[in-house]
C-alpha atoms as a PDB file:
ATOM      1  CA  UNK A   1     -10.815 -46.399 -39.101  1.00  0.00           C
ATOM      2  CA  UNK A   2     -14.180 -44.636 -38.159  1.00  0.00           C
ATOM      3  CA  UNK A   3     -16.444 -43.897 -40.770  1.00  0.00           C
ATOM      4  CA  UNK A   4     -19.766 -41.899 -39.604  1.00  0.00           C
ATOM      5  CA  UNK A   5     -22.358 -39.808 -41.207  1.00  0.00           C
ATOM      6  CA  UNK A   6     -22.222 -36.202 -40.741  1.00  0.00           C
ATOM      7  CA  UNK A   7     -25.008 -34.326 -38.840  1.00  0.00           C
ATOM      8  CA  UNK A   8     -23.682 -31.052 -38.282  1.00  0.00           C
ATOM      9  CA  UNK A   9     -22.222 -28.087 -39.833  1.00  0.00           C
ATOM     10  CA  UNK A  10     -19.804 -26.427 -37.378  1.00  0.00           C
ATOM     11  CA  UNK A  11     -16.805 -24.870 -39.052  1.00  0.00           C
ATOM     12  CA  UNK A  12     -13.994 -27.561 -38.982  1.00  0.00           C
ATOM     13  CA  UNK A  13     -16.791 -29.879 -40.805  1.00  0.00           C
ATOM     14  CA  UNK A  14     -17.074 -27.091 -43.184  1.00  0.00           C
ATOM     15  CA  UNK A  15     -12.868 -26.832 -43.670  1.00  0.00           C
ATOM     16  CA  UNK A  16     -12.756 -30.180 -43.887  1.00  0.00           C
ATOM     17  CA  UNK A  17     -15.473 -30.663 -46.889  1.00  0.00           C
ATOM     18  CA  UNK A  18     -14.018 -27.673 -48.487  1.00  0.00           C
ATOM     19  CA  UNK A  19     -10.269 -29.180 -48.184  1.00  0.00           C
ATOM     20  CA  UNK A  20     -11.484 -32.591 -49.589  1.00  0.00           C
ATOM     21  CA  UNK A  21     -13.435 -30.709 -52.385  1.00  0.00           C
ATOM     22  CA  UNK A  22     -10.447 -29.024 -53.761  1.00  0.00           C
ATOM     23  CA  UNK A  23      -8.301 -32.453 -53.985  1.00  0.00           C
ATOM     24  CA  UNK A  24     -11.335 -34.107 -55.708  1.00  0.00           C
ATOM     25  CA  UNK A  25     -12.264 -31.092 -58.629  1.00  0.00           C
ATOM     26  CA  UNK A  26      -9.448 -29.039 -60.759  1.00  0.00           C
ATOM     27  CA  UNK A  27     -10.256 -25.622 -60.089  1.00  0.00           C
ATOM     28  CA  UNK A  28     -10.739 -23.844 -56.626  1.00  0.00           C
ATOM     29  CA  UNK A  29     -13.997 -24.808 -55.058  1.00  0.00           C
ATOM     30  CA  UNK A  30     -15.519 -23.862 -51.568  1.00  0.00           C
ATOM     31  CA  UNK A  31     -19.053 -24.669 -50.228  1.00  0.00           C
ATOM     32  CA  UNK A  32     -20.656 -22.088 -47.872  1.00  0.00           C
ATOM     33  CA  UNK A  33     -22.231 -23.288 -44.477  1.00  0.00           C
ATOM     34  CA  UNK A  34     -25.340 -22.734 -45.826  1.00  0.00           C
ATOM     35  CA  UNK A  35     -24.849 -25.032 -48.494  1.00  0.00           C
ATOM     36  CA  UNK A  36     -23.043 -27.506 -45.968  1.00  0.00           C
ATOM     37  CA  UNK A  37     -26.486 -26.952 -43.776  1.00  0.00           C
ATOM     38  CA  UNK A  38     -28.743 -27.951 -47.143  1.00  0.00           C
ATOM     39  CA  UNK A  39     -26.822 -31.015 -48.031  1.00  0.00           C
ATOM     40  CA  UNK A  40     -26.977 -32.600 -44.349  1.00  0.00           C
ATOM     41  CA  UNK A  41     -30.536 -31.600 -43.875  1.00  0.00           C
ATOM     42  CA  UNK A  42     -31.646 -33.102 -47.236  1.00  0.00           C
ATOM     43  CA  UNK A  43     -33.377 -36.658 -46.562  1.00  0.00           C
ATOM     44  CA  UNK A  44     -31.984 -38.386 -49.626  1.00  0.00           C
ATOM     45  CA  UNK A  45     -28.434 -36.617 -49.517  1.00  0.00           C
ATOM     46  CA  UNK A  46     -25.805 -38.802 -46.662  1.00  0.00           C
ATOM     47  CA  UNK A  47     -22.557 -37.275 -45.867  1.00  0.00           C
ATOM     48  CA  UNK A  48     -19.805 -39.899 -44.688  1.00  0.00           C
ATOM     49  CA  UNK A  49     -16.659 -38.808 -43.497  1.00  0.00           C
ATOM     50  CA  UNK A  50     -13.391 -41.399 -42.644  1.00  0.00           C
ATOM     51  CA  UNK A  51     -11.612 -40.976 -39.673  1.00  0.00           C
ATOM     52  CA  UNK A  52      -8.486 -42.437 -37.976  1.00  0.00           C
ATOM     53  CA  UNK A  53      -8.196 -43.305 -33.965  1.00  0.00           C
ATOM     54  CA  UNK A  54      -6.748 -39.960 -33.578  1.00  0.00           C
ATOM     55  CA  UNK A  55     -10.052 -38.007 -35.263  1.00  0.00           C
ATOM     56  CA  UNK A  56      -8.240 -36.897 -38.773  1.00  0.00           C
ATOM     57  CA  UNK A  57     -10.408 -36.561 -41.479  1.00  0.00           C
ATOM     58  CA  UNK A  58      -9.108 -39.306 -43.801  1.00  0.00           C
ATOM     59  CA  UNK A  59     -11.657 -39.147 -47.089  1.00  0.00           C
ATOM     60  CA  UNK A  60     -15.372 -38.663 -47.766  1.00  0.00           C
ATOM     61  CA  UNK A  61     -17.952 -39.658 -49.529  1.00  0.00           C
ATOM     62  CA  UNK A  62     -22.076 -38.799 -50.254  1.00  0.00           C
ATOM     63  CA  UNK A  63     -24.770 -41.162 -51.009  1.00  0.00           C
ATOM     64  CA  UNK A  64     -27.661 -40.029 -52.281  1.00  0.00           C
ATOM     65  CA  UNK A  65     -31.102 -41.979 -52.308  1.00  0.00           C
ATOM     66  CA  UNK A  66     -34.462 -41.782 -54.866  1.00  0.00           C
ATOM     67  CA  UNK A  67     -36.996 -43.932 -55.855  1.00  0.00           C
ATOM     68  CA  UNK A  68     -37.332 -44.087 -59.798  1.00  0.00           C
ATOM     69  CA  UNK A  69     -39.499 -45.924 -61.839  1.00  0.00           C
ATOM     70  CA  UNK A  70     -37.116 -48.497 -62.391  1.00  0.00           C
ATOM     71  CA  UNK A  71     -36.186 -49.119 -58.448  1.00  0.00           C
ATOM     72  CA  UNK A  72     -34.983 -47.412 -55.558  1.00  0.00           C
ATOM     73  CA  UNK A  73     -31.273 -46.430 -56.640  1.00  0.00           C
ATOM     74  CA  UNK A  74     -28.085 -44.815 -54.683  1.00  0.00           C
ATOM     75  CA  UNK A  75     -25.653 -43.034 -55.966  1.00  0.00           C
ATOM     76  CA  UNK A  76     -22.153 -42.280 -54.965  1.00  0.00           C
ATOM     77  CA  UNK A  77     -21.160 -39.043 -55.480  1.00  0.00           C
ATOM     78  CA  UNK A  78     -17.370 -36.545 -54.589  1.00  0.00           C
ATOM     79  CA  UNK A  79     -15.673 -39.816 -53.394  1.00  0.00           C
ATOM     80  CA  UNK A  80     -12.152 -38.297 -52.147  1.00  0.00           C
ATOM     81  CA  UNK A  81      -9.133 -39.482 -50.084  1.00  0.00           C
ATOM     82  CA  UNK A  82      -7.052 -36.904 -48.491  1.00  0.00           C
ATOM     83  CA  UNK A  83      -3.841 -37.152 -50.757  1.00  0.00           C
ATOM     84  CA  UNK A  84      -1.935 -37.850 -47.358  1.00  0.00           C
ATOM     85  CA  UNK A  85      -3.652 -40.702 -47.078  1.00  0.00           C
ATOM     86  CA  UNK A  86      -3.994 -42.681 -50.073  1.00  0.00           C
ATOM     87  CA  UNK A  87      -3.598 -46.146 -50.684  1.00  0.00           C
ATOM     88  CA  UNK A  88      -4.107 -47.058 -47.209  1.00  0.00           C
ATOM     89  CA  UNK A  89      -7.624 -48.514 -47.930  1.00  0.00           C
ATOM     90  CA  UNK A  90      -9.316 -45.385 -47.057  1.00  0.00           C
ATOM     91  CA  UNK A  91     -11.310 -45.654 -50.677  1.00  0.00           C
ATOM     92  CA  UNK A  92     -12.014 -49.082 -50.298  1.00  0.00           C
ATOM     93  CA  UNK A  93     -13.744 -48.965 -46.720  1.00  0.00           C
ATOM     94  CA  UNK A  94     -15.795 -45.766 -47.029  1.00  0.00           C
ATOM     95  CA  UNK A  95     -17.290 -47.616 -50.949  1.00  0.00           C
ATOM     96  CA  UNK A  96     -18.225 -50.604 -48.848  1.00  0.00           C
ATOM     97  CA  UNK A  97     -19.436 -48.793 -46.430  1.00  0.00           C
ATOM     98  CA  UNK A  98     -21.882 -46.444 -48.646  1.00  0.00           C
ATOM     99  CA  UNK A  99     -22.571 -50.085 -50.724  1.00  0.00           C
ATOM    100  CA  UNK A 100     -23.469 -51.543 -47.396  1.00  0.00           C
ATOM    101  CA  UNK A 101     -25.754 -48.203 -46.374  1.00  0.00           C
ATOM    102  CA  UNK A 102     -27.125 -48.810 -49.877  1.00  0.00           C
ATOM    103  CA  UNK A 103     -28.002 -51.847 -48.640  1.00  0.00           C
ATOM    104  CA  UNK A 104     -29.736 -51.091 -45.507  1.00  0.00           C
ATOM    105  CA  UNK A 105     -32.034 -48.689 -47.551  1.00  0.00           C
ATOM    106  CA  UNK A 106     -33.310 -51.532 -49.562  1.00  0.00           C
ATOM    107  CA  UNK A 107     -31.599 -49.785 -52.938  1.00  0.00           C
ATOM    108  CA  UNK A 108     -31.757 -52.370 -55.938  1.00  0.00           C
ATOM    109  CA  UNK A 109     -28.372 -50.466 -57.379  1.00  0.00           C
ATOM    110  CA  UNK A 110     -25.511 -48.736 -56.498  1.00  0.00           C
ATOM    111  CA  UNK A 111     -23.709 -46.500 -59.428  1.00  0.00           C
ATOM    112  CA  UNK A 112     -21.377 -43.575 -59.596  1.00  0.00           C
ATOM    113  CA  UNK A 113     -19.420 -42.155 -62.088  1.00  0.00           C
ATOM    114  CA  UNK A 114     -15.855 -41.549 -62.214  1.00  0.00           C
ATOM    115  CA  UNK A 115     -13.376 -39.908 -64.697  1.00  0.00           C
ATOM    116  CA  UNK A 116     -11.345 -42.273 -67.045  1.00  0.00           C
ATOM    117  CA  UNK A 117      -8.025 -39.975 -65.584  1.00  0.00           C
ATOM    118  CA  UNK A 118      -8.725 -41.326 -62.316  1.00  0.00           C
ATOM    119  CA  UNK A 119      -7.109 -44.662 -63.018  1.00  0.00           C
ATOM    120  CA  UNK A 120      -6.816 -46.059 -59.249  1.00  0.00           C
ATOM    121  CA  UNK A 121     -10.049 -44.969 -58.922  1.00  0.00           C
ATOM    122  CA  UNK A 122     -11.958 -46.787 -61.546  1.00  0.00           C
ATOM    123  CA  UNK A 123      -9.743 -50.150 -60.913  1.00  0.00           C
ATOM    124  CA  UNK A 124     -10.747 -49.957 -57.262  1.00  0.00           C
ATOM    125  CA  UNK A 125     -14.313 -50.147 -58.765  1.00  0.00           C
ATOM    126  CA  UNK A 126     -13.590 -52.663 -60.879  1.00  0.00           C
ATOM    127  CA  UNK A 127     -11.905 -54.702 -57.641  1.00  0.00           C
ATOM    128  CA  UNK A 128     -15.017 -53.755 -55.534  1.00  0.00           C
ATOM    129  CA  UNK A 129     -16.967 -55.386 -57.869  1.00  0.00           C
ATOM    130  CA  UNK A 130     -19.164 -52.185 -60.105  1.00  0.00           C
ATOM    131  CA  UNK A 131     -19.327 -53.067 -63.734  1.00  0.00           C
ATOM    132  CA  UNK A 132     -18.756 -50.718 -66.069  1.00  0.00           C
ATOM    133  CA  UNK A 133     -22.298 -49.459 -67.608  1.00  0.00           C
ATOM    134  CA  UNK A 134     -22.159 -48.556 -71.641  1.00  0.00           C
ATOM    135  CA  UNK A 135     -24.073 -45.527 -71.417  1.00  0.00           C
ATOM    136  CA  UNK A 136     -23.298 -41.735 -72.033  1.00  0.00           C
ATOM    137  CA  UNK A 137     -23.890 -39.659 -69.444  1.00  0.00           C
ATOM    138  CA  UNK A 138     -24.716 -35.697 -70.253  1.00  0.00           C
ATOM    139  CA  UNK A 139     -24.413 -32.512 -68.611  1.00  0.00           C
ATOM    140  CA  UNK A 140     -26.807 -29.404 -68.213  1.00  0.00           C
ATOM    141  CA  UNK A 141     -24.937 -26.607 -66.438  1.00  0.00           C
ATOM    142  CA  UNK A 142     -27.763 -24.771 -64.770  1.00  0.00           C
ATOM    143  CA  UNK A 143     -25.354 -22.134 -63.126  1.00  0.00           C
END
């Protein structure tokens, strides 16, 4: 398994964030290029894709990067596995991977949030390690 940052938006990069977009959130969902263009451009925002030996798209994940007050932080954010492809360790390299990019930016923390539905998903946290934070997070729809 390959697991590389993404640095450009040609059109089966776009398909492919698109297709794992609409496996990850219940309702239809599409990014345009532009948006695609923003996110890989953006300084604090990293795009990881997986990939097997014969250059499928396996899963993907984002980190994102800031400096806060309280320490330099990452976040994980739209962690997906294609559904083909799950529970072939797919979710476990690319979180090590973004914990180990975390790393190598000199964060002080790695979080993420994930739905209490997503059951494998929050005990492969728990395996990897994240501790479960007693805090309430809130929303702000802007659009």
């Amino acid at each position: 398994m390959n697991i590389h940052k993404i640095a450009n938006s040609d059109f089966e990069t776009l398909e492919a964030v698109n297709q794992f977009l609409n496996q990850l959130v219940e309702k239809e969902y599409k990014i345009t290029q532009l948006q695609l263009e923003a996110i890989i451009s953006d300084y604090n925002s990293n795009l990881f894709f997986a990939s097997n030996e014969d250059g499928q798209y396996l899963g993907m994940l984002t980190v994102g990067i800031y400096h806060a007050p309280t320490g330099k932080k990452a976040w994980i954010e739209d962690v997906v596995v294609d559904q083909r492809f799950r529970g072939e360790g797919v979710g476990i390299a690319l979180t090590d991977f973004a914990i180990q990019f975390a790393k190598d930016q000199q964060a002080e923390v790695v979080m993420l949030t994930s739905k209490p539905s997503r059951i494998s998903a929050n005990n492969l946290y728990k395996k990897l390690g994240f501790q479960l934070k007693e805090t309430n997070v809130y929303r702000f729809p802007l659009k």
